[in-house]
C-alpha atoms as a PDB file:
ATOM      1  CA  UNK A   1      97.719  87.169  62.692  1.00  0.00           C
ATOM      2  CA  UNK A   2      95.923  85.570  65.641  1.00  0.00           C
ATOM      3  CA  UNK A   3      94.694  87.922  68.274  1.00  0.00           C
ATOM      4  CA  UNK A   4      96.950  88.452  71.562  1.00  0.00           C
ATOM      5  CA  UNK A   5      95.899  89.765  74.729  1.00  0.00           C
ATOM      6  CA  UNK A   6      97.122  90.569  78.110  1.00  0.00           C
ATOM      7  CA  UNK A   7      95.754  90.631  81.163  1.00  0.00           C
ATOM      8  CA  UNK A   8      97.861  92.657  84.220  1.00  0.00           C
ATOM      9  CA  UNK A   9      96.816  93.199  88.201  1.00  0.00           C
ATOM     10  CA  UNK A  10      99.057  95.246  90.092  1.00  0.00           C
ATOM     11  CA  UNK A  11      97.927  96.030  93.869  1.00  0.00           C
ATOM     12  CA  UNK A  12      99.614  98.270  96.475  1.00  0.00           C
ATOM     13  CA  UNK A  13      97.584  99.482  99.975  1.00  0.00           C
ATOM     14  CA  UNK A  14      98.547 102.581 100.472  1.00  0.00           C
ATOM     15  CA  UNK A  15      99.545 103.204 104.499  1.00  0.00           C
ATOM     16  CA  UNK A  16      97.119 105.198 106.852  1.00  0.00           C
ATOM     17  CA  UNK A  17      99.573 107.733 108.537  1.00  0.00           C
ATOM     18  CA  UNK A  18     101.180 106.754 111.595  1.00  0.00           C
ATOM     19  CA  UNK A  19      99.904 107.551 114.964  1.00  0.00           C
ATOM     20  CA  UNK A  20      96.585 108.988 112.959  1.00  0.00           C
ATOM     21  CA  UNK A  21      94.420 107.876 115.540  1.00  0.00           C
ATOM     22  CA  UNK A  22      96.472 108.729 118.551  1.00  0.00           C
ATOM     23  CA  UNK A  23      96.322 112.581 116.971  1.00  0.00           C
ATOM     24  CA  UNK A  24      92.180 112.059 116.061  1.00  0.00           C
ATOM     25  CA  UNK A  25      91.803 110.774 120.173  1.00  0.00           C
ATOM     26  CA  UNK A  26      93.508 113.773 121.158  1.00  0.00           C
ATOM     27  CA  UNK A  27      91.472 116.089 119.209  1.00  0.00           C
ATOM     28  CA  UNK A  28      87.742 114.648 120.338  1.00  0.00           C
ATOM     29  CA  UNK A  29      89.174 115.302 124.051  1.00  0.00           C
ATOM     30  CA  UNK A  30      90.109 118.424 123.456  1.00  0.00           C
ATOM     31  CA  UNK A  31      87.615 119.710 121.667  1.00  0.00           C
ATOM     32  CA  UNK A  32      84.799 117.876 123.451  1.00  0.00           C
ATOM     33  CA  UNK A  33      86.071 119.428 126.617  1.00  0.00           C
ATOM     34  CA  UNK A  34      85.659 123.087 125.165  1.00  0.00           C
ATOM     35  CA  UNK A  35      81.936 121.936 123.928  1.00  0.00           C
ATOM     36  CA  UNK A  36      81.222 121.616 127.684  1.00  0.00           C
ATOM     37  CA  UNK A  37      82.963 124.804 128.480  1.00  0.00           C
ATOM     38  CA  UNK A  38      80.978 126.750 125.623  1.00  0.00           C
ATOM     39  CA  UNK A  39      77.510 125.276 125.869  1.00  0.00           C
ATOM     40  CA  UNK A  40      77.814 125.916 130.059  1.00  0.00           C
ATOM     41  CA  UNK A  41      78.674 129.696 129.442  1.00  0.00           C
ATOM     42  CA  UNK A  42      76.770 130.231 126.570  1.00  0.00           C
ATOM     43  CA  UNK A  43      73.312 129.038 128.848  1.00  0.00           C
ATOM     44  CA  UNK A  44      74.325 131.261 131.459  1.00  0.00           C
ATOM     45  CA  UNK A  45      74.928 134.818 129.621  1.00  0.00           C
ATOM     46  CA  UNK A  46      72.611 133.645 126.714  1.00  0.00           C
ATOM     47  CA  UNK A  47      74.874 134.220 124.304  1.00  0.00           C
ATOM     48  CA  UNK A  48      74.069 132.444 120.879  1.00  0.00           C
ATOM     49  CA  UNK A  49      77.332 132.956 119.275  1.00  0.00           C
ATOM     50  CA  UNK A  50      79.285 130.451 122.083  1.00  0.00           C
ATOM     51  CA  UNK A  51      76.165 128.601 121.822  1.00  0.00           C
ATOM     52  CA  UNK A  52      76.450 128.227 117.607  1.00  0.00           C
ATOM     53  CA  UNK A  53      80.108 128.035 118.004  1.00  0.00           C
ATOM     54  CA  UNK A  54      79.547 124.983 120.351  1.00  0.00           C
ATOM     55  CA  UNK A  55      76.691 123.385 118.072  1.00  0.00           C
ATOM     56  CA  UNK A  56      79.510 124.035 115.434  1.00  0.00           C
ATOM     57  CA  UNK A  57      82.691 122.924 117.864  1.00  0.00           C
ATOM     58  CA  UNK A  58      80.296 119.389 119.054  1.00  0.00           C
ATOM     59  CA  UNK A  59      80.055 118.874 114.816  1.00  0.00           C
ATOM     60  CA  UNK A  60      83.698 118.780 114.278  1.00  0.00           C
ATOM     61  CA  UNK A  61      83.942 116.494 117.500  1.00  0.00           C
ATOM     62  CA  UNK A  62      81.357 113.925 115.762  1.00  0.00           C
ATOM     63  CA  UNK A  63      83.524 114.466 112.494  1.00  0.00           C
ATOM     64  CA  UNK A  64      86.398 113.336 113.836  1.00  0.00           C
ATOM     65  CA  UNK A  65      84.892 110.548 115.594  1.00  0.00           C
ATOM     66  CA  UNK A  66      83.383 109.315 112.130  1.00  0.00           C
ATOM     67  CA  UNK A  67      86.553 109.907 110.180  1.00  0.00           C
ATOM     68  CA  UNK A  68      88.515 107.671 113.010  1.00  0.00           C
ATOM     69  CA  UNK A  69      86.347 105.235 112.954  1.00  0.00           C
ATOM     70  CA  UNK A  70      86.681 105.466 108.602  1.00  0.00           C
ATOM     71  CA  UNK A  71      90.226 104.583 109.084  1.00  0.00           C
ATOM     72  CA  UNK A  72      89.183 101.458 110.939  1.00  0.00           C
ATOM     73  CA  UNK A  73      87.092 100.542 108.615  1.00  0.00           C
ATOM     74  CA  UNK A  74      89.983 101.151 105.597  1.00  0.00           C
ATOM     75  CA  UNK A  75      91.839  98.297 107.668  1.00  0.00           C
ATOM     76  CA  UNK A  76      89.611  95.691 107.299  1.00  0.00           C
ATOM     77  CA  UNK A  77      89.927  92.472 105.589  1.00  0.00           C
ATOM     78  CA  UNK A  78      88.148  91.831 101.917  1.00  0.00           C
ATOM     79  CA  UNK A  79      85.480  89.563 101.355  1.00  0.00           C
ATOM     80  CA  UNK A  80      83.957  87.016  98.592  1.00  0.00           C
ATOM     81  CA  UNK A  81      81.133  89.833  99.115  1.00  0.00           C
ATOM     82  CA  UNK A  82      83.215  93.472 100.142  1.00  0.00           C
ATOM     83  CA  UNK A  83      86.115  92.378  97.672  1.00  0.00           C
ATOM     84  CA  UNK A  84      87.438  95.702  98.967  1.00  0.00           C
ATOM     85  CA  UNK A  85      86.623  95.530 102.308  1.00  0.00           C
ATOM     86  CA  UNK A  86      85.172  98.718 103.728  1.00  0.00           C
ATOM     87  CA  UNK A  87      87.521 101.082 101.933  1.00  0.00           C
ATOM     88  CA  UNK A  88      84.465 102.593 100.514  1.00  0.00           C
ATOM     89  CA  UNK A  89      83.217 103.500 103.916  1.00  0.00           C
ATOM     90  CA  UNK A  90      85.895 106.545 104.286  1.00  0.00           C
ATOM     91  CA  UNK A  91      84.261 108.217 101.510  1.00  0.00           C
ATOM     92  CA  UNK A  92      80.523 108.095 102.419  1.00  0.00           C
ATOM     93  CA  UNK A  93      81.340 109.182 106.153  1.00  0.00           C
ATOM     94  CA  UNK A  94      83.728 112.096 104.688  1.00  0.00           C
ATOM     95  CA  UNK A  95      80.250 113.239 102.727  1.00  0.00           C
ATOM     96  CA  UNK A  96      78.352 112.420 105.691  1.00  0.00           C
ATOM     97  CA  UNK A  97      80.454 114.775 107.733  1.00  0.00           C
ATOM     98  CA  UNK A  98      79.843 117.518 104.775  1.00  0.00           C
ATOM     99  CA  UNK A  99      75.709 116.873 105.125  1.00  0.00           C
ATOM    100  CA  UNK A 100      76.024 117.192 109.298  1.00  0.00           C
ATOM    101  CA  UNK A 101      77.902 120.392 108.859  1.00  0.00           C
ATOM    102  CA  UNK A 102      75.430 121.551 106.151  1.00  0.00           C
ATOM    103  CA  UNK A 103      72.405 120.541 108.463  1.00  0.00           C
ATOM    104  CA  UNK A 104      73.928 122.977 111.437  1.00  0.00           C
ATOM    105  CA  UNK A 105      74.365 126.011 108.876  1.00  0.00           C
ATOM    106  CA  UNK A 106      70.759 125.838 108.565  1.00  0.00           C
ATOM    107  CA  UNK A 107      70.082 125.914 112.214  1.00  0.00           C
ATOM    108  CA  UNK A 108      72.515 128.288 113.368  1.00  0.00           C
ATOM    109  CA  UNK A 109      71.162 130.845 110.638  1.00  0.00           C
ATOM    110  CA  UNK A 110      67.270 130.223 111.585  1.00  0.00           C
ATOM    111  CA  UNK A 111      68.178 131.345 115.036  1.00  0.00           C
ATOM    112  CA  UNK A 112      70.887 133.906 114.834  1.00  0.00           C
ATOM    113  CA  UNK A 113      68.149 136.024 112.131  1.00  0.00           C
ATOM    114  CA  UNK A 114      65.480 135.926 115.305  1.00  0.00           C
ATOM    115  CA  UNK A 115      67.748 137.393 117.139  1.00  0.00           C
ATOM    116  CA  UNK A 116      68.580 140.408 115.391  1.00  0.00           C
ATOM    117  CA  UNK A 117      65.365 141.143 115.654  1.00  0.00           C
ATOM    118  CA  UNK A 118      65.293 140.959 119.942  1.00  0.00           C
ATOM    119  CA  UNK A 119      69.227 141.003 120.525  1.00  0.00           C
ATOM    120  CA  UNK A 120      69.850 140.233 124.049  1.00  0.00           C
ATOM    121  CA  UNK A 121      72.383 141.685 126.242  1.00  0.00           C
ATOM    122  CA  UNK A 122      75.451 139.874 127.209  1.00  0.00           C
ATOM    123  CA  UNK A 123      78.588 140.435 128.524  1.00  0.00           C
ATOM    124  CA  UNK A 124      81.595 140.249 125.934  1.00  0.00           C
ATOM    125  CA  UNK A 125      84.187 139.960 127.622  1.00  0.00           C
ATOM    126  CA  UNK A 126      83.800 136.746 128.891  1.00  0.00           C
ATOM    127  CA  UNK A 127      82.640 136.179 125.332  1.00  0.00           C
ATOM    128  CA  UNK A 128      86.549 137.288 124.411  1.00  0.00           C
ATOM    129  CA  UNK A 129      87.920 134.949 127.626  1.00  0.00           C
ATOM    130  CA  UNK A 130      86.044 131.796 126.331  1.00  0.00           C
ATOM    131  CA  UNK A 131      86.952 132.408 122.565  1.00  0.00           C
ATOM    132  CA  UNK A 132      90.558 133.128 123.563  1.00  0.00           C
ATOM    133  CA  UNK A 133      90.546 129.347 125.279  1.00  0.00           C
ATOM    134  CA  UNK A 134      89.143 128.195 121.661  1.00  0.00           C
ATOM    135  CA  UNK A 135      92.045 129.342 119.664  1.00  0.00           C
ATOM    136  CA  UNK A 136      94.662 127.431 121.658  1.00  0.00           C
ATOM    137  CA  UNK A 137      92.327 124.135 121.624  1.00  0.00           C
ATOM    138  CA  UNK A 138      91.766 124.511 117.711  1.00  0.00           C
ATOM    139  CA  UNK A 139      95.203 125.790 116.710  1.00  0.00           C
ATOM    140  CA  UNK A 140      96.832 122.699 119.024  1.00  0.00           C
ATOM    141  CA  UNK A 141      94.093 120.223 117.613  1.00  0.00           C
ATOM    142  CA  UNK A 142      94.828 121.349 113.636  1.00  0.00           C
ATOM    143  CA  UNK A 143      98.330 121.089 114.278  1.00  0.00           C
ATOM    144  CA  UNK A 144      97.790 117.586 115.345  1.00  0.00           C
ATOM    145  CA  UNK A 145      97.039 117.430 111.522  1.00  0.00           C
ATOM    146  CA  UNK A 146      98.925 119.728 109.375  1.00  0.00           C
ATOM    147  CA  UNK A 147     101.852 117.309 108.613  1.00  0.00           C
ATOM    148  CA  UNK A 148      99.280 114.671 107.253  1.00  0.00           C
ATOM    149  CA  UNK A 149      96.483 116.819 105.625  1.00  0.00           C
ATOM    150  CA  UNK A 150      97.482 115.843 102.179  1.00  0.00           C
ATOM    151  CA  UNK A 151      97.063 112.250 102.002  1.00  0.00           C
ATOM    152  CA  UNK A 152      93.558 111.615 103.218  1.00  0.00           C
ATOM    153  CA  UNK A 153      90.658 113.611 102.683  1.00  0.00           C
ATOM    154  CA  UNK A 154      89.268 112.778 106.184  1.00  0.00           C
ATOM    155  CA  UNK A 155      92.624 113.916 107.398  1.00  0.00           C
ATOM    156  CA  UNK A 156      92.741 117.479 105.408  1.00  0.00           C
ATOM    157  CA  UNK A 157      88.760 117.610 106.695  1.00  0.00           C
ATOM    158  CA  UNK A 158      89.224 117.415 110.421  1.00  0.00           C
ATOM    159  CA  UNK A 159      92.313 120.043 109.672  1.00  0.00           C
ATOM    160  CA  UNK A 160      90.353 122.395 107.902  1.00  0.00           C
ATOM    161  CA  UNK A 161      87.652 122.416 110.133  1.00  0.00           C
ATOM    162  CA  UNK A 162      89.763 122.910 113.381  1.00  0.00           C
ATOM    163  CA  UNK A 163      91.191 125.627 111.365  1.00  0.00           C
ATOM    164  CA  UNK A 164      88.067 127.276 110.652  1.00  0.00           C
ATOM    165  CA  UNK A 165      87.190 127.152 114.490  1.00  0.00           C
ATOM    166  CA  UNK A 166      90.482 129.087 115.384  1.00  0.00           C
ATOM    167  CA  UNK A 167      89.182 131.429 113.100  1.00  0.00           C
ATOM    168  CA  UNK A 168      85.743 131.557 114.324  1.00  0.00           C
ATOM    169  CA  UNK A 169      87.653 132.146 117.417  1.00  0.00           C
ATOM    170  CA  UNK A 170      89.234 134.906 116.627  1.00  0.00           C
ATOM    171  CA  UNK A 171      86.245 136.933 115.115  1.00  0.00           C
ATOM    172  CA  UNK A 172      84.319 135.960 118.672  1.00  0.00           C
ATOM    173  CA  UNK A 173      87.186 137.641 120.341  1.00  0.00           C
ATOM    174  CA  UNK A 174      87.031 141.161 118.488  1.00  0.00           C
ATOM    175  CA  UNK A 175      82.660 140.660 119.007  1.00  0.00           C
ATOM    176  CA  UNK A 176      83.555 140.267 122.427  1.00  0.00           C
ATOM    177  CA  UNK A 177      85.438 143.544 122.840  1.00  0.00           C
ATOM    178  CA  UNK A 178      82.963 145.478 120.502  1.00  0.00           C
ATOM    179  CA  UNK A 179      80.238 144.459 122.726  1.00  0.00           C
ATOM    180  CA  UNK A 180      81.831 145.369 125.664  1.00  0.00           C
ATOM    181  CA  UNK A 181      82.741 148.614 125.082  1.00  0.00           C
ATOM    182  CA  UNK A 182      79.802 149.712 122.703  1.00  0.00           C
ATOM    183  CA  UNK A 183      77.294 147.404 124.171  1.00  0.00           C
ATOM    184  CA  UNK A 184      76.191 147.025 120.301  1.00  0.00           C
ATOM    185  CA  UNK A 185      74.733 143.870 121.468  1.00  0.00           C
ATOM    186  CA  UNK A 186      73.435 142.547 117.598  1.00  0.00           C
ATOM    187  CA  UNK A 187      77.220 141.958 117.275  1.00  0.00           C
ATOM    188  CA  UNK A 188      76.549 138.668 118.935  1.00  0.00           C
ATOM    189  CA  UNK A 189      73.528 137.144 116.149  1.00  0.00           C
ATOM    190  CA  UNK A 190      75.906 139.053 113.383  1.00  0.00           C
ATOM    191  CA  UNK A 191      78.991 136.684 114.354  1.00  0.00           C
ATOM    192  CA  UNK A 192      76.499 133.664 114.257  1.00  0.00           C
ATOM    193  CA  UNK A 193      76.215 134.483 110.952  1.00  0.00           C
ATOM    194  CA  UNK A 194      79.517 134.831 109.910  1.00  0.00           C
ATOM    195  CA  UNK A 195      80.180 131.621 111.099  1.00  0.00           C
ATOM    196  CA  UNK A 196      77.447 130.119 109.541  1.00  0.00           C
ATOM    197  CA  UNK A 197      79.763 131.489 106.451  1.00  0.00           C
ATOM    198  CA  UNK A 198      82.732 130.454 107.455  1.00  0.00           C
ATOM    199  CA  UNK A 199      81.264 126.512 107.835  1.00  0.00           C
ATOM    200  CA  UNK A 200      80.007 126.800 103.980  1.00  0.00           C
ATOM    201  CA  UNK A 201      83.480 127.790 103.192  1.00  0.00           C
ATOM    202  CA  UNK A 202      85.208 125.310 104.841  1.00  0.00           C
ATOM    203  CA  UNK A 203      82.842 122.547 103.959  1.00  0.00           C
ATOM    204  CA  UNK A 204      81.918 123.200 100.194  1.00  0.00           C
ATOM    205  CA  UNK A 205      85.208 121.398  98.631  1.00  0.00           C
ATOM    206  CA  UNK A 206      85.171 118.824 101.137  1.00  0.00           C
ATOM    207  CA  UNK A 207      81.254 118.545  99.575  1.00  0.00           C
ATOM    208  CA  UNK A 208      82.020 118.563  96.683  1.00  0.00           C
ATOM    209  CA  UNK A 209      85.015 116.029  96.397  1.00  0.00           C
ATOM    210  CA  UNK A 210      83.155 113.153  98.874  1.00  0.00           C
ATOM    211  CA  UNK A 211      80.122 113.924  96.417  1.00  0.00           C
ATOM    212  CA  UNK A 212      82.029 113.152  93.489  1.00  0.00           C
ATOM    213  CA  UNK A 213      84.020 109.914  95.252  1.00  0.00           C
ATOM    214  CA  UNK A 214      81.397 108.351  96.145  1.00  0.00           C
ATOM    215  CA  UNK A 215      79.895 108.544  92.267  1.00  0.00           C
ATOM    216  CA  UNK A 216      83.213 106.864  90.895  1.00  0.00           C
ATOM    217  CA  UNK A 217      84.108 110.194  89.838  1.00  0.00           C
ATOM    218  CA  UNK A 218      87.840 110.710  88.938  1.00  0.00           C
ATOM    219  CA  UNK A 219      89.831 111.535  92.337  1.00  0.00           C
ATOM    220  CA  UNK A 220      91.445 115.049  92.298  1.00  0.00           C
ATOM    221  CA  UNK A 221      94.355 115.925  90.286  1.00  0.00           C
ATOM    222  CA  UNK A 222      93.997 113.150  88.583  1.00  0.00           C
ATOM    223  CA  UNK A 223      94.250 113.823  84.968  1.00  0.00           C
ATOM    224  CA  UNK A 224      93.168 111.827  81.341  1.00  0.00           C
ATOM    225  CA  UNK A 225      95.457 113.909  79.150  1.00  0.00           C
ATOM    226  CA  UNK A 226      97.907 113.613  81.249  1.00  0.00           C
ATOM    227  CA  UNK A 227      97.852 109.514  81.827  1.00  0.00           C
ATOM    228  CA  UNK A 228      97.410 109.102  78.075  1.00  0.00           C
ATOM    229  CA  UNK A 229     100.748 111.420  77.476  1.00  0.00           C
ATOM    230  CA  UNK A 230     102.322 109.443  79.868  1.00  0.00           C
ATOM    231  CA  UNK A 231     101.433 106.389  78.101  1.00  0.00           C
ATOM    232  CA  UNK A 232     102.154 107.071  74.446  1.00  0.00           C
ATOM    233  CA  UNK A 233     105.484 108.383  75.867  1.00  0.00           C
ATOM    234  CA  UNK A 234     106.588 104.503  76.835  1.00  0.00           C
ATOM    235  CA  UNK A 235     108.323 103.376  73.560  1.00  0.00           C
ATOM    236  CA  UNK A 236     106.028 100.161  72.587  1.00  0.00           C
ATOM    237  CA  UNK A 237     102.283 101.648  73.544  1.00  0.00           C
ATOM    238  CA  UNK A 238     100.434 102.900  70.156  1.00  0.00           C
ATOM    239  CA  UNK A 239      97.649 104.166  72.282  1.00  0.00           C
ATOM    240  CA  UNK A 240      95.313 104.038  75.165  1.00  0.00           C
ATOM    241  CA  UNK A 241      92.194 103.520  75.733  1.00  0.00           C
ATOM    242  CA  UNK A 242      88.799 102.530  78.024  1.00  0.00           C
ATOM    243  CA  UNK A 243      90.263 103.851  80.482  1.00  0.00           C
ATOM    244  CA  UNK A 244      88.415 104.255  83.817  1.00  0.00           C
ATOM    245  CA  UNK A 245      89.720 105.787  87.096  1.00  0.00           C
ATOM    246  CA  UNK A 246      87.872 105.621  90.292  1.00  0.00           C
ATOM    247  CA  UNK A 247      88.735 106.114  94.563  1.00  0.00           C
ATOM    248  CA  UNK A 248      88.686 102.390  96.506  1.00  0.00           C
ATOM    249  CA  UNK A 249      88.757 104.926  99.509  1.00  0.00           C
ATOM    250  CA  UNK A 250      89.787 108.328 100.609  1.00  0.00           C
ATOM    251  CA  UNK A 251      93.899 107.539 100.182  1.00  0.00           C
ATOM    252  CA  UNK A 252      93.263 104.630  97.208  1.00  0.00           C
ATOM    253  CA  UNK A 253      92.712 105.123  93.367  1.00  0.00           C
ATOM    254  CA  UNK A 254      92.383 102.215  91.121  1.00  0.00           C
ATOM    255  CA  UNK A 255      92.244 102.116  87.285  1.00  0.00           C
ATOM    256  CA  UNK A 256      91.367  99.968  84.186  1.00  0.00           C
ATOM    257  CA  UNK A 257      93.059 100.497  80.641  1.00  0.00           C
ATOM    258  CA  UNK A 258      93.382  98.659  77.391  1.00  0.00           C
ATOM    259  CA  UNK A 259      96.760  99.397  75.798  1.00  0.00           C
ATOM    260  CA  UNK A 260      97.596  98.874  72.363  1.00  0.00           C
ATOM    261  CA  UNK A 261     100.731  97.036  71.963  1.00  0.00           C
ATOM    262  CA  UNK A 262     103.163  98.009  68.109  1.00  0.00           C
ATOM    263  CA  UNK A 263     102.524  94.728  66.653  1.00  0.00           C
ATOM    264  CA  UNK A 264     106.842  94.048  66.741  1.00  0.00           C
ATOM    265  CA  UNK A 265     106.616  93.917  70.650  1.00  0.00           C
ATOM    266  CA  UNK A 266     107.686  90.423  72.053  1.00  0.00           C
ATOM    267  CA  UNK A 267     106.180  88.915  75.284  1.00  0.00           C
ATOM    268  CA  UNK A 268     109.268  89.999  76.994  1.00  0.00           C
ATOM    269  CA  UNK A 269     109.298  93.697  75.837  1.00  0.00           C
ATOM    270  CA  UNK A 270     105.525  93.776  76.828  1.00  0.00           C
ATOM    271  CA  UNK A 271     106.340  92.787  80.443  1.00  0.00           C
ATOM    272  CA  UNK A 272     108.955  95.989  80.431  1.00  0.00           C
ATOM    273  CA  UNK A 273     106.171  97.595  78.832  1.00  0.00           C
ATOM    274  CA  UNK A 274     103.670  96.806  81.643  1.00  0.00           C
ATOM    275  CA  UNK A 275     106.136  97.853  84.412  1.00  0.00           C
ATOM    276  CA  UNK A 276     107.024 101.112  83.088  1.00  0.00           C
ATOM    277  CA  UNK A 277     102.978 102.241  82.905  1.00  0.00           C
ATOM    278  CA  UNK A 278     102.468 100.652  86.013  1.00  0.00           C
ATOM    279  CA  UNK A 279     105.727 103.281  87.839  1.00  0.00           C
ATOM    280  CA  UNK A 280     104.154 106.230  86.016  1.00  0.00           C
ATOM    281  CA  UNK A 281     100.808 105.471  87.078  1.00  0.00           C
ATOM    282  CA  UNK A 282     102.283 105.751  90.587  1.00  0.00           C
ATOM    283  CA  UNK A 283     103.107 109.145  90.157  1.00  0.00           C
ATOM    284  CA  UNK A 284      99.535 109.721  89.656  1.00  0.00           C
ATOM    285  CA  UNK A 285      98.838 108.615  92.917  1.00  0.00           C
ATOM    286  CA  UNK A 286      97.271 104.467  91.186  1.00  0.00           C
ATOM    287  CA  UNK A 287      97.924 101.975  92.785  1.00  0.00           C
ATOM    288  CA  UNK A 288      95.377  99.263  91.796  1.00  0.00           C
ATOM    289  CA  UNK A 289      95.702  98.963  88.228  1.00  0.00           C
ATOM    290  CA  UNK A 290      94.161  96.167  85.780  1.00  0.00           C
ATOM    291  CA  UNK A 291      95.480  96.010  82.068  1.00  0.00           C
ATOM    292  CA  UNK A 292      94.419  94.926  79.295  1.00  0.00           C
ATOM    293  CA  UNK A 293      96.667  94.977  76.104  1.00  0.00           C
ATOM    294  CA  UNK A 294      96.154  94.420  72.756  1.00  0.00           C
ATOM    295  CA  UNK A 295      97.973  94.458  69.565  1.00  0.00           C
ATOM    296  CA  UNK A 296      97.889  96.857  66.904  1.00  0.00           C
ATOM    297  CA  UNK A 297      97.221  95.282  64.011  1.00  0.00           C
ATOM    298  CA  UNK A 298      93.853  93.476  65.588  1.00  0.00           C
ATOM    299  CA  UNK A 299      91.103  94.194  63.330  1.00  0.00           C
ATOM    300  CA  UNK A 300      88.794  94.311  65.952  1.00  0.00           C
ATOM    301  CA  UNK A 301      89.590  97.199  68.334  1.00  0.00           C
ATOM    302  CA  UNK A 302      87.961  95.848  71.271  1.00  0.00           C
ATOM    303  CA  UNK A 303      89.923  92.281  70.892  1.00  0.00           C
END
């Protein structure tokens, strides 16, 4: 019997959330203003904890500026040379803002372990005051988020990082108060340091999953077993195989597959065929898939 293939394209852009930008614009404002508020302060009663906490604060602000302008960049048109535009771009500047973040733990921790040694004295309750401003900026800012955080990782980046600073906040708050009334004034490098620990644990899956993007690794809860048991569980498919599964960007996963056809399928039954794999690949959050299908009585397997 002669040999019979297949070839199938099916392409759907996924849709950046609406008013994303008008919520990332709000954010760099808002945070950028508190920067100012921190770094002023922090000069004047030397204290390094406002002063790490605005290093870490002016961070996020450059995140979110990156990760705003990735979204841009996930709009624009494909080339003969960028056949998928700059889609691509979302990933590197999500692991980009993962390195910056990385880069700051280093320098917040250099300083804040000087300091223990010659902790200066500072007054913490205006410590409390300015770290009491920072909750309401972060907690408004994440919300700005929270509804979206799921479908980009940019998105679920900038929320998890303004969620970390309300955090951060709140532990500069209670240093504040300890300080104030035990004048215990190594409370202030100590926080430094726990917030040089809250940054690796807010940053280390968002390292790990832009690392692994921008390889062509498999995107995140995406699954083999699970796309091959959806696939031998179309009546028609014999088997799957080659398959490859890789992120065009931080909302977009695209995927290759050679599918071996029963050998009594007609050309009709294969289109079914084809749009059935393509609605459960869907599921899976695939949207650019290319097929290749084969019958299963070719005696070469890779016909």
């Amino acid at each position: 019997m002669s040999e019979k293939h297949s070839h199938n394209h099916s392409h759907s852009h996924n849709v950046v959330p609406a008013n994303i930008n008008k919520a990332f614009v709000i954010g760099i404002i808002l945070n950028l203003l508190y920067v100012i508020i921190q770094v002023v302060i922090g000069f004047r009663i030397n204290s390094l904890s406002l002063l790490s906490d605005a290093g870490h604060n002016f961070l996020d602000v450059a995140g979110l500026g990156l990760s705003m302008i990735a979204f841009k960049l996930m709009q624009s048109k494909t080339t003969e040379k960028y056949t998928y535009g700059y889609r691509k771009a979302s990933i590197l500047i999500s692991l980009l803002n993962a390195v910056i973040l990385l880069i700051s733990i280093g320098a917040i921790g250099y300083e804040a372990i000087f300091r223990f040694a010659n902790p200066q004295p500072i007054p913490g309750i205006t410590i409390a005051i300015i770290a009491s401003i920072g909750i309401v900026i972060n907690g408004v800012s994440a919300f700005l988020f929270f509804k979206d955080k799921e479908k980009d990782i940019n998105i679920k980046s900038a929320f998890l990082h303004l969620l970390s600073d309300a955090l951060v906040s709140s532990g500069l708050i209670l240093g504040g108060i300890i300080i104030y009334y035990t004048h215990w004034f190594w409370i202030d490098p100590l926080l430094s340091i726990i917030i040089c620990l809250v940054i690796i644990a807010s940053m280390w899956r968002l390292l790990k999953d832009s690392l692994r993007l921008s390889l062509d690794g498999v995107p995140e809860n995406t699954d083999f077993d699970t796309i091959k048991a959806a696939a031998l569980k179309i009546s028609g498919i014999n088997s799957i195989h080659h398959i490859h599964i890789w992120a065009i960007s931080t909302t977009e996963n695209a995927m290759t597959a050679h599918l071996v056809i029963n050998e009594d399928v007609s050309p009709e039954q294969l289109q079914v065929i084809k749009m059935q794999f393509r609605h459960q690949m869907e599921h899976e959050n695939i949207h650019h898939i290319t097929l290749e299908t084969e019958y299963s009585n070719c005696e070469n397997f890779n016909c």
